[in-house]
Protein backbone atom coordinates (compact mmCIF):
# COMPACT_ATOMS: atom_id res chain seq x y z
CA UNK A 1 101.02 54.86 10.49
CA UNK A 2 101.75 55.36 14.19
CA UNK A 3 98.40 55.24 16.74
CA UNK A 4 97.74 56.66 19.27
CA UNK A 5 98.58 53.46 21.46
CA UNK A 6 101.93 53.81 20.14
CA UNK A 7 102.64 57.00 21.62
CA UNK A 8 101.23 56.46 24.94
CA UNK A 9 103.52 55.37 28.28
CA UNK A 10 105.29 52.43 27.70
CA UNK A 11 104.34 51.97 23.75
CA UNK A 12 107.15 51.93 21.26
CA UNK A 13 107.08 55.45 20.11
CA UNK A 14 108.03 56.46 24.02
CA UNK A 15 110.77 54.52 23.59
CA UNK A 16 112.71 56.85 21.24
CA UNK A 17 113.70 59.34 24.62
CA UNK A 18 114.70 59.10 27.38
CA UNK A 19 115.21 61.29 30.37
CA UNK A 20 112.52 64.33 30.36
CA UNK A 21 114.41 67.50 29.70
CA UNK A 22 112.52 70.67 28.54
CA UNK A 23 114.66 72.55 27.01
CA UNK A 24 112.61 75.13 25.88
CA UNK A 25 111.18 75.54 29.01
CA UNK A 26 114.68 75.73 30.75
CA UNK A 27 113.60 72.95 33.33
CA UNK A 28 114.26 69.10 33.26
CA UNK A 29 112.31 66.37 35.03
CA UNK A 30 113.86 62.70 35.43
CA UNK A 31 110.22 61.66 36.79
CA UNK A 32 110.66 58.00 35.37
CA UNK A 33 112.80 59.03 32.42
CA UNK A 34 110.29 59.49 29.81
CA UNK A 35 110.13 62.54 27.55
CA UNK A 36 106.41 63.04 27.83
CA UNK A 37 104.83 65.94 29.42
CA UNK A 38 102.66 65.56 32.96
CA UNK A 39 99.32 65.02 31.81
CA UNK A 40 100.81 62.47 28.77
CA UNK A 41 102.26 60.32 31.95
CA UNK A 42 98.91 60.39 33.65
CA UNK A 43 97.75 58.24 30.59
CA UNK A 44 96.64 60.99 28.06
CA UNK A 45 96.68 60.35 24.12
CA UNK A 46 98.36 62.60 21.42
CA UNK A 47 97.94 62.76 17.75
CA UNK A 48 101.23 61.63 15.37
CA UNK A 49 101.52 65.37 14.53
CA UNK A 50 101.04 66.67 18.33
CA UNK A 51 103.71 64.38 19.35
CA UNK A 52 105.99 65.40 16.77
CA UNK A 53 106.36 68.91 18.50
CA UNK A 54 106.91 66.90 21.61
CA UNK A 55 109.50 65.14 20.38
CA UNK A 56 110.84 68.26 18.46
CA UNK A 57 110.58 69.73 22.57
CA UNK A 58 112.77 67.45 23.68
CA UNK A 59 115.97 67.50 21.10
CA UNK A 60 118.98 68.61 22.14
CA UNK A 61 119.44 71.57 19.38
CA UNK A 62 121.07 74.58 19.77
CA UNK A 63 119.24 76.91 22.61
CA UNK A 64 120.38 79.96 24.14
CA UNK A 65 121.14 79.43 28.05
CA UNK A 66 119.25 81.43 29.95
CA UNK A 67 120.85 82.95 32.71
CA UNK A 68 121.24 82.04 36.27
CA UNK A 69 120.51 85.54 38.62
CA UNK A 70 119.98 86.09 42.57
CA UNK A 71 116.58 87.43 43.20
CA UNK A 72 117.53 90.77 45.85
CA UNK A 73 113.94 90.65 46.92
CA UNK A 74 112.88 93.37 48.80
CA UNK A 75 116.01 95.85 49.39
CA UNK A 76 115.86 99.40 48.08
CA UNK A 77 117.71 99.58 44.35
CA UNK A 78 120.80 101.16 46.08
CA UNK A 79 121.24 99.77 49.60
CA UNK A 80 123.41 96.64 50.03
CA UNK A 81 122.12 93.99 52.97
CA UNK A 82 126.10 93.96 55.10
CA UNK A 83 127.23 92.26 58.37
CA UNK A 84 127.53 93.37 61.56
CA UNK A 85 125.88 96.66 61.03
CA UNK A 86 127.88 100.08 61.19
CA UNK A 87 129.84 101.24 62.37
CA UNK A 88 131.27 98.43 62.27
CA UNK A 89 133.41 97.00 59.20
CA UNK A 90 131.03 95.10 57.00
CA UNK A 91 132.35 91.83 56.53
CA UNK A 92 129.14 89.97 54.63
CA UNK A 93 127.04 91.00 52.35
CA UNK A 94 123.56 89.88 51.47
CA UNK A 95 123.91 88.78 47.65
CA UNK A 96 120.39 86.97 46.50
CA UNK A 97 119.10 84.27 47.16
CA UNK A 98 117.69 81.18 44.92
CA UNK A 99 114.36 80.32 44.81
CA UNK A 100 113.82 78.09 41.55
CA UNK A 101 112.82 78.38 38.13
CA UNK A 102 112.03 81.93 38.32
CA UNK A 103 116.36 82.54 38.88
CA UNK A 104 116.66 81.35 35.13
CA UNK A 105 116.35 85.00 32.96
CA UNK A 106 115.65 84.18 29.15
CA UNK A 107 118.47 87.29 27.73
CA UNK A 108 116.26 87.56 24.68
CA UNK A 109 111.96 87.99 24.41
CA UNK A 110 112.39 85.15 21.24
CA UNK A 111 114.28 83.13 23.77
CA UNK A 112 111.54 84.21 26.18
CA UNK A 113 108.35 83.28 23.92
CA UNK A 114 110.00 79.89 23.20
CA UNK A 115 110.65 79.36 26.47
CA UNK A 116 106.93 80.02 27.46
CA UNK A 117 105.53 77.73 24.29
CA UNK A 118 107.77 75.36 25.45
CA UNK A 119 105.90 74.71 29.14
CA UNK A 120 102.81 75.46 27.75
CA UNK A 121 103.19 72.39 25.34
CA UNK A 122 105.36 70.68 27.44
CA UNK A 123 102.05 70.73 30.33
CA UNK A 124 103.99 72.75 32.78
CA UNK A 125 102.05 75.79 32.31
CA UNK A 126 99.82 75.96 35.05
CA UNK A 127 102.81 78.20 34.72
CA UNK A 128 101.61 80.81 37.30
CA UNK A 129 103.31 77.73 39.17
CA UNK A 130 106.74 77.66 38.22
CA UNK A 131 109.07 74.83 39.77
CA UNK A 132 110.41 76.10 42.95
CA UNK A 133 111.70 75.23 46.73
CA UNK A 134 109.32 74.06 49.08
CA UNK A 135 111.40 72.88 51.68
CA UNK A 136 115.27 72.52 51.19
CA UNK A 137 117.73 71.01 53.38
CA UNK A 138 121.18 71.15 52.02
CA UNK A 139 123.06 72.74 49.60
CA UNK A 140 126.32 71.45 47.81
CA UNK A 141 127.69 73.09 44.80
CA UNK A 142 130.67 71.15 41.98
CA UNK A 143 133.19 72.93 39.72
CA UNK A 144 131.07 72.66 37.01
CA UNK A 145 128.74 75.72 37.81
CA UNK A 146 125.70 73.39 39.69
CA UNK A 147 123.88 74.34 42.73
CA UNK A 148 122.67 70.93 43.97
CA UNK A 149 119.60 71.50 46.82
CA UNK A 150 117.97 68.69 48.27
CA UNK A 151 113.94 69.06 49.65
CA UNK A 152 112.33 66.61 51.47
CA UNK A 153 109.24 67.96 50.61
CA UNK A 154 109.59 68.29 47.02
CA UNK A 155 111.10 64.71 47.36
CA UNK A 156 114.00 65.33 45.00
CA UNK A 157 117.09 67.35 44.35
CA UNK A 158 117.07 70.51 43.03
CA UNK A 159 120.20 71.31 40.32
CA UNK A 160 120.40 74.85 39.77
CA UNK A 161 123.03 74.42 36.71
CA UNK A 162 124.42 78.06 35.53
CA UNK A 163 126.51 76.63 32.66
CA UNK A 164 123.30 74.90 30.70
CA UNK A 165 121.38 77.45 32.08
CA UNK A 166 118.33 75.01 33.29
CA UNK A 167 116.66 73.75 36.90
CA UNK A 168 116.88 70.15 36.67
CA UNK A 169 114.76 68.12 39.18
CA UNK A 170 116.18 65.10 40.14
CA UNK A 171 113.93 62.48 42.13
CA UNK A 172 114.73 58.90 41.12
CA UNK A 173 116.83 56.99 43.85
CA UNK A 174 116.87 53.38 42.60
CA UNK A 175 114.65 52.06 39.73
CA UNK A 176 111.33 52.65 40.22
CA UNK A 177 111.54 53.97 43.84
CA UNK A 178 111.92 57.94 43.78
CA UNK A 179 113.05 59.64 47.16
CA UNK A 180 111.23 60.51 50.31
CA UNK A 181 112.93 62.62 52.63
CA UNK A 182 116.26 63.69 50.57
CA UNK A 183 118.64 65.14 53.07
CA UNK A 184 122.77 65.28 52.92
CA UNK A 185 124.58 65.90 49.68
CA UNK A 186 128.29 65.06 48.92
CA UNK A 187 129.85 64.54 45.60
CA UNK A 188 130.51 61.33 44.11
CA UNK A 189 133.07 60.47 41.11
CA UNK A 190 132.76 61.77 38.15
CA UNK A 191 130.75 64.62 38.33
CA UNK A 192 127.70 62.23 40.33
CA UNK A 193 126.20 62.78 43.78
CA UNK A 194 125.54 60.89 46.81
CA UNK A 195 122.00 61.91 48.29
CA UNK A 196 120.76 60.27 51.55
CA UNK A 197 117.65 59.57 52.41
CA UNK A 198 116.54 59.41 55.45
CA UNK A 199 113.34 57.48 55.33
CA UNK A 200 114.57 55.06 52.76
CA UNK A 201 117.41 54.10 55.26
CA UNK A 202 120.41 54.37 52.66
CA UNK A 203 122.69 56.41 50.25
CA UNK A 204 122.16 56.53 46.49
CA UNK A 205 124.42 57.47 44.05
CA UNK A 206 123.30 59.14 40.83
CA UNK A 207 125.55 59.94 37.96
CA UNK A 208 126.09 63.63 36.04
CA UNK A 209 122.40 62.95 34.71
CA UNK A 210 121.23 62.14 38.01
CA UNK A 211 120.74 58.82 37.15
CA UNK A 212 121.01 56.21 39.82
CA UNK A 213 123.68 54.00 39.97
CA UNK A 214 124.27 52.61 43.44
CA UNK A 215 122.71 51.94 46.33
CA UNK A 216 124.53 52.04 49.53
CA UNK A 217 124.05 51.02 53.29
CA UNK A 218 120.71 49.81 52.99
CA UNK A 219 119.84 47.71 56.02
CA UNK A 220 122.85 48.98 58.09
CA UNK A 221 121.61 52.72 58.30
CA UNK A 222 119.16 53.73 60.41
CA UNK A 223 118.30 57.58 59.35
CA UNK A 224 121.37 58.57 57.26
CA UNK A 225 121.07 62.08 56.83
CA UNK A 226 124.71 64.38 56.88
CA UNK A 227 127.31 63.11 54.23
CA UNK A 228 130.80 63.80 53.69
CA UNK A 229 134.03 62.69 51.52
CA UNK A 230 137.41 62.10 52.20
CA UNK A 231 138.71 63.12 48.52
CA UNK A 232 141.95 61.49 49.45
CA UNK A 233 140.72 58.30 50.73
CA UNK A 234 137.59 58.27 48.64
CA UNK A 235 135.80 57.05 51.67
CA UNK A 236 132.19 58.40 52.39
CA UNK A 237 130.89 59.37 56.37
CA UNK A 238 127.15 58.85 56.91
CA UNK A 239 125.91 60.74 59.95
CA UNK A 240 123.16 58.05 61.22
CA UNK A 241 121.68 60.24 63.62
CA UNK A 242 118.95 57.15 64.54
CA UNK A 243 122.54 54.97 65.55
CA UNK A 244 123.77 58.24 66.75
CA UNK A 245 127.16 57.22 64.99
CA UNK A 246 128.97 57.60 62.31
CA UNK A 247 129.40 55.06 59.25
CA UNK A 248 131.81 55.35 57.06
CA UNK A 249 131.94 53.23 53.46
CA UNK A 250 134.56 52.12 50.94
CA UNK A 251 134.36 53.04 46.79
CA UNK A 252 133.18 49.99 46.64
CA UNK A 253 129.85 50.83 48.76
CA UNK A 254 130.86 47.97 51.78
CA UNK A 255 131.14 49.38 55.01
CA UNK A 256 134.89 50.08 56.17
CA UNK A 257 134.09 50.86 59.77
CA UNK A 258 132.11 53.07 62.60
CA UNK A 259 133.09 55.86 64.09
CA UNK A 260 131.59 57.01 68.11
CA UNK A 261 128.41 55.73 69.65
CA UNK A 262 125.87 57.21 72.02
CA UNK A 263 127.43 59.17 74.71
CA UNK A 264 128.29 63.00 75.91
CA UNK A 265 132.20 62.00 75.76
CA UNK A 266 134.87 63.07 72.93
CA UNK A 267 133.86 61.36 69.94
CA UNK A 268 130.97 60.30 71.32
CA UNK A 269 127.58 61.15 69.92
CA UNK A 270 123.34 62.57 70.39
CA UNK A 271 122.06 63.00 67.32
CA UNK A 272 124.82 63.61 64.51
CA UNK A 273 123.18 65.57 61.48
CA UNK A 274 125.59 67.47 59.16
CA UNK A 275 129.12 66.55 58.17
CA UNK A 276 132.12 68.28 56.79
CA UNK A 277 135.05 67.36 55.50
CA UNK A 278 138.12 70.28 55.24
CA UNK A 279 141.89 70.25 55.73
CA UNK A 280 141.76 66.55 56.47
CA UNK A 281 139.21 66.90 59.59
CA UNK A 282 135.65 65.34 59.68
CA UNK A 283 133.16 68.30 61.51
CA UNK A 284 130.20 66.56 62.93
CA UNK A 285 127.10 68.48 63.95
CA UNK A 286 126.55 66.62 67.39
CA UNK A 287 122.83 68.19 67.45
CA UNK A 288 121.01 66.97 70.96
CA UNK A 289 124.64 67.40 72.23
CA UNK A 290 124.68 71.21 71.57
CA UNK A 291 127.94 71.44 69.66
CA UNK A 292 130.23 70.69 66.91
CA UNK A 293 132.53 68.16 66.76
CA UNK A 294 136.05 68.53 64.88
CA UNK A 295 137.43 64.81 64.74
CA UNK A 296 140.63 63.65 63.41
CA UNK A 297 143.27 60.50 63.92
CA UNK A 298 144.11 57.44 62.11
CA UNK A 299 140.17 56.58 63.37
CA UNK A 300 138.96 58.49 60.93
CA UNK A 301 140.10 56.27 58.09
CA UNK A 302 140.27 53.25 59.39
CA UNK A 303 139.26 51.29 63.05
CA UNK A 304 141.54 53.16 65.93
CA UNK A 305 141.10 56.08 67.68
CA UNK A 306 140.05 59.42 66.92
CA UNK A 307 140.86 62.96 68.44
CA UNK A 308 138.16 65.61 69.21
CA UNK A 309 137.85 69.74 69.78
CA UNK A 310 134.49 70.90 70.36
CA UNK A 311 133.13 73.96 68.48
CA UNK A 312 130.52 75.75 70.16
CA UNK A 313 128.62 74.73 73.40
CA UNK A 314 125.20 74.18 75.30
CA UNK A 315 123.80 77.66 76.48
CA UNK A 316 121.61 80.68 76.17
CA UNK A 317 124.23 83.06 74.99
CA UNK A 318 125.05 84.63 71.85
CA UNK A 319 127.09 82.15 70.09
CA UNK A 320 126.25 79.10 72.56
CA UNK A 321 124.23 76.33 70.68
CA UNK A 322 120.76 74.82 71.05
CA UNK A 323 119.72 73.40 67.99
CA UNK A 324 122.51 73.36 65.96
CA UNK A 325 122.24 71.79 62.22
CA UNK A 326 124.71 72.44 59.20
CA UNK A 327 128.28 72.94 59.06
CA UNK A 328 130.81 73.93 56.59
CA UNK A 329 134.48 75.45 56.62
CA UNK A 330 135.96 78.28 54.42
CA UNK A 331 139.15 78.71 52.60
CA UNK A 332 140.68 80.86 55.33
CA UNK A 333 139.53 78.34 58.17
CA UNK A 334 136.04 80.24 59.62
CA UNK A 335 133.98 77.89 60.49
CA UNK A 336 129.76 78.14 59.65
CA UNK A 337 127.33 76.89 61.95
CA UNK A 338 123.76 77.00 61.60
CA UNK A 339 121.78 77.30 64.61
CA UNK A 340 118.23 76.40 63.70
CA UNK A 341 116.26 77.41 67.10
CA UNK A 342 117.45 81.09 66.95
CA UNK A 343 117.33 81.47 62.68
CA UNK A 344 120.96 81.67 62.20
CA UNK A 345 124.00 81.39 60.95
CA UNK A 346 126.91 81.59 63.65
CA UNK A 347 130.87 82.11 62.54
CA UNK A 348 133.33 81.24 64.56
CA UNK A 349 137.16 81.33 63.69
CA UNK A 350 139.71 78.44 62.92
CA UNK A 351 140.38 78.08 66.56
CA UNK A 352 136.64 78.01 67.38
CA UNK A 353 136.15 81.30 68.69
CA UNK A 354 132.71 82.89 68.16
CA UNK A 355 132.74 86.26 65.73
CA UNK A 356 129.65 87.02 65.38
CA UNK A 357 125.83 85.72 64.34
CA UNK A 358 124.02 86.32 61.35
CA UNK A 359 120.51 86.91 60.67
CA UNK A 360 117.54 86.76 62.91
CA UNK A 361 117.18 89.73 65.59
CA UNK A 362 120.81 88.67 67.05
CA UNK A 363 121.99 89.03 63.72
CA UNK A 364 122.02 92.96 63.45
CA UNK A 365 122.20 93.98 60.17
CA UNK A 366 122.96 96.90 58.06
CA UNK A 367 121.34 98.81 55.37
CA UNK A 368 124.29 100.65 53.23
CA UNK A 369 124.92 102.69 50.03
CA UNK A 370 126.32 100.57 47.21
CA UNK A 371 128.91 103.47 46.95
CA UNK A 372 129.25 103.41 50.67
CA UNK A 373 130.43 99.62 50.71
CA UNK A 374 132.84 100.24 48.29
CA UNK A 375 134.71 103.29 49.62
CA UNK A 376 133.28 105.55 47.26
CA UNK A 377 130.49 107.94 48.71
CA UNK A 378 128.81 110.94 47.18
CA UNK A 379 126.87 113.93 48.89
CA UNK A 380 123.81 111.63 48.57
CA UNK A 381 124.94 108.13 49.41
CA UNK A 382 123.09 108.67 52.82
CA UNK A 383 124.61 107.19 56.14
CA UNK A 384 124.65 104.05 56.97
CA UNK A 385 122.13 102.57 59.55
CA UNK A 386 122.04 99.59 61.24
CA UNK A 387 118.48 97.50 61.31
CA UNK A 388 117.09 94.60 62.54
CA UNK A 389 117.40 92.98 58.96
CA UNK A 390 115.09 93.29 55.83
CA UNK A 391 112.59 90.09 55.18
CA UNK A 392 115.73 89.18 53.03
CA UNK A 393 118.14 89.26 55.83
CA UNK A 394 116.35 87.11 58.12
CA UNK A 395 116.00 82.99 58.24
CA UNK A 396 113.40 81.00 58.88
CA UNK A 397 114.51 77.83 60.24
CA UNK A 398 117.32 77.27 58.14
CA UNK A 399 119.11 73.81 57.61
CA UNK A 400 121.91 73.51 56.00
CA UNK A 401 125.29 75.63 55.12
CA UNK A 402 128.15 75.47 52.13
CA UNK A 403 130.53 77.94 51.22
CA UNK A 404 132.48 77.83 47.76
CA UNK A 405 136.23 78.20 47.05
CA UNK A 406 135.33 82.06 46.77
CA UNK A 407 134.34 82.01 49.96
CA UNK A 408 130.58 82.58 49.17
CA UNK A 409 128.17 81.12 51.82
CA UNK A 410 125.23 79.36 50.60
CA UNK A 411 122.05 78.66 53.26
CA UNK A 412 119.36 76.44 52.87
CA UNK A 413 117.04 78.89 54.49
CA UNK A 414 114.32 75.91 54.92
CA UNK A 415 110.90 77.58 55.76
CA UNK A 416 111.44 80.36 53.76
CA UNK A 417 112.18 78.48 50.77
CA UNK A 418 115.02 79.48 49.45
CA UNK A 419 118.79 79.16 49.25
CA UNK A 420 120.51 82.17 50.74
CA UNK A 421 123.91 83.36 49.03
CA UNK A 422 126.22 85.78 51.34
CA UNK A 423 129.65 87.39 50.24
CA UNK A 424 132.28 87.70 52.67
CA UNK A 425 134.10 91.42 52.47
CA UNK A 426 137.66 90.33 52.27
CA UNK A 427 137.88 94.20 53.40
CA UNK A 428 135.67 96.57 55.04
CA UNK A 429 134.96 97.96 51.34
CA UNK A 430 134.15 95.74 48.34
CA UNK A 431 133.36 97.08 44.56
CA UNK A 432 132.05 93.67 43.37
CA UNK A 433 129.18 94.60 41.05
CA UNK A 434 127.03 91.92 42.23
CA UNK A 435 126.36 93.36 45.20
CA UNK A 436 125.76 97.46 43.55
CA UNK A 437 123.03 95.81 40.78
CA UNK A 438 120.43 98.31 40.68
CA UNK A 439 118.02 96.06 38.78
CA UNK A 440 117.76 93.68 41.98
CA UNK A 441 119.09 90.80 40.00
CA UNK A 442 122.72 89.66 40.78
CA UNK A 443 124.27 87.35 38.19
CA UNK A 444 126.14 84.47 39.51
């Protein structure tokens, strides 16, 4: 007969499972591996039979995805968010944004029900609490249909993962130490992550599972927080904004060389945050410096020198930079830059010339017809008028910046808690269905 001792923390029974993945619930928690819920952890006993249906909880049967949608918050059923506002050609389009658990849509009401027993036995119904962004800092997504999200005040990662169709909350670094202040995201080899945190002083590396399995540059960084890969060379850049360098490390996790010190010159840093990596060019957010920094040479991959073009510059006008935080590139070259002061996002073109800002009050916005945006208008589409952005169109001190190979930008709107997704209009007109959903959910 199995006691009650037995099933608690740490007795034998607990050592059947591992990893804590609620499947009926459609989120997963690797908070120390088990596969017990909350108030079990906190020491609480459970009859054989109870823990039977935990156990039952936790297989890995046959369950129906749910189904990973973009919350359109509060635009009208038929308007579409665009960018720059008419009459101008629209050339973004607001297309949901992420905010958690609550993105995961059960396609049945069985799937729904069990999905609902499922926290409540599972102790994560308090449920008028579903899991969900505090405060997220960058956003990094994989050809495998994850959303990865770090927040430093959650203390984990976030993995929005369409395919299983399941939130998984990643917050073990190294054994028993979990993160503190989780900030750049790059991926590792196959199908892992590299997280740094910056109060922790190092880089971990966590497998598919978000397991760890490697701890890197402890006692050499100072506040790692941007990360970026060179694919080809397989090396990884660290920004270490408390150095105000950058470090770059081997496969192996030793580190190869440094790149820049403290300075206002070419290659010279104040401050790095976010990193890039695109068409064989490392972009450096040089924050207290007020720009970006595009660096390239034989430096970057090994000691020697490295060349520099600046993106952006100090200044109070539209499309100068103040506070300037995450980077990314698109397919076609545009280049994203997030200017945290002023709650935006700024895009500039390949050869660094400023197009236009979006978000915030500079960020004019426009409210459209679905049928209006794709060419299409009847005698009651309405015309189009510009505004100074719906609650969904504005940022609240946003962080970080990725865009897909589809071109889709994703921001890590950071006070508002939520990732951002935006659609660029490869034309002034654009029929994609996510963006004409009249039930204000856009599937991903």
């Amino acid at each position: 007969m199995v006691s009650p001792i037995d099933l608690a923390p740490g007795g034998p029974v607990a050592g059947m499972r591992r990893a804590l993945t609620h499947q009926a619930a459609g989120v997963s928690f690797h908070t120390g591996g088990w596969c017990w819920p909350r108030w079990l952890a906190r020491g609480g006993l459970v009859t054989v039979s109870t823990a039977a249906l935990l156990l039952a909880g936790c297989a890995t049967g046959p369950t129906t995805p749910a189904r990973l949608t973009y919350s359109l918050e509060d635009l009208p059923a038929s308007a579409v968010l665009v960018w720059p506002a008419p009459p101008e050609p629209a050339r973004y389009a607001y297309a949901g944004s992420l905010t958690g658990e609550r993105n995961f849509i059960a396609d049945s009401p069985s799937a729904g029900r069990l999905r609902s027993f499922g926290r409540w036995l599972a102790g994560l119904d308090d449920a008028e609490r579903p899991v969900a962004l505090q405060r997220p800092s960058a956003v990094l997504g994989d050809n495998r249909g994850r959303l990865y999200v770090s927040d430093a005040s959650r203390q984990a990662v976030l993995v929005f993962d369409k395919v299983a169709g399941q939130l998984l909350v990643w917050d073990k670094a190294r054994g028993p130490t979990t993160f503190r202040s989780p900030s750049g995201l790059a991926l590792a080899p196959a199908g892992g992550l590299y997280v740094a945190d910056a109060d922790l002083g190092a880089v971990y590396q966590l497998d598919a599972r978000g397991e760890p399995r490697a701890e890197i540059g402890r006692g050499l960084l100072g506040r790692p927080t941007g990360l970026a890969v060179d694919p080809v060379a397989g090396l990884l850049f660290v920004a270490d904004t408390k150095a105000h360098d950058i470090k770059v490390f081997d496969t192996t996790g030793a580190l190869h060389h440094v790149i820049g010190s403290r300075g206002e010159a070419p290659g010279e840093f104040n401050s790095p945050t976010h990193l890039a990596w695109a068409r064989g060019e490392l972009y450096v957010t040089d924050t207290f410096n007020h720009r970006v920094q595009v660096l390239g040479g034989p430096g970057l991959r090994g000691p020697g020198s490295v060349s520099s073009r600046v993106i952006g510059a100090r200044g109070l006008q539209l499309g100068d930079l103040v506070r300037p935080k995450g980077v990314a590139v698109d397919a076609d070259g545009r280049i994203y830059v997030v200017e945290s002061y002023y709650d935006s996002l700024l895009v500039y073109g390949a050869g660094g010339e400023f197009l236009l800002p979006i978000g915030a009050g500079a960020g004019l916005a426009g409210l459209v017809s679905a049928e209006v945006l794709a060419g299409t208008p009847s005698a009651s589409s309405g015309a189009a008028s510009p505004v100074l952005s719906t609650a969904a169109g504005r940022f609240y001190l946003p962080a970080g910046v990725w865009v897909d190979a589809e071109n889709q930008v994703f921001v890590a709107d950071m006070y508002k808690g939520r990732v951002v997704r935006l659609k660029f209009l490869a034309d002034p007109g654009s029929s994609d269905p996510a963006l004409r959903d009249k039930t204000h959910g856009a599937g991903g």
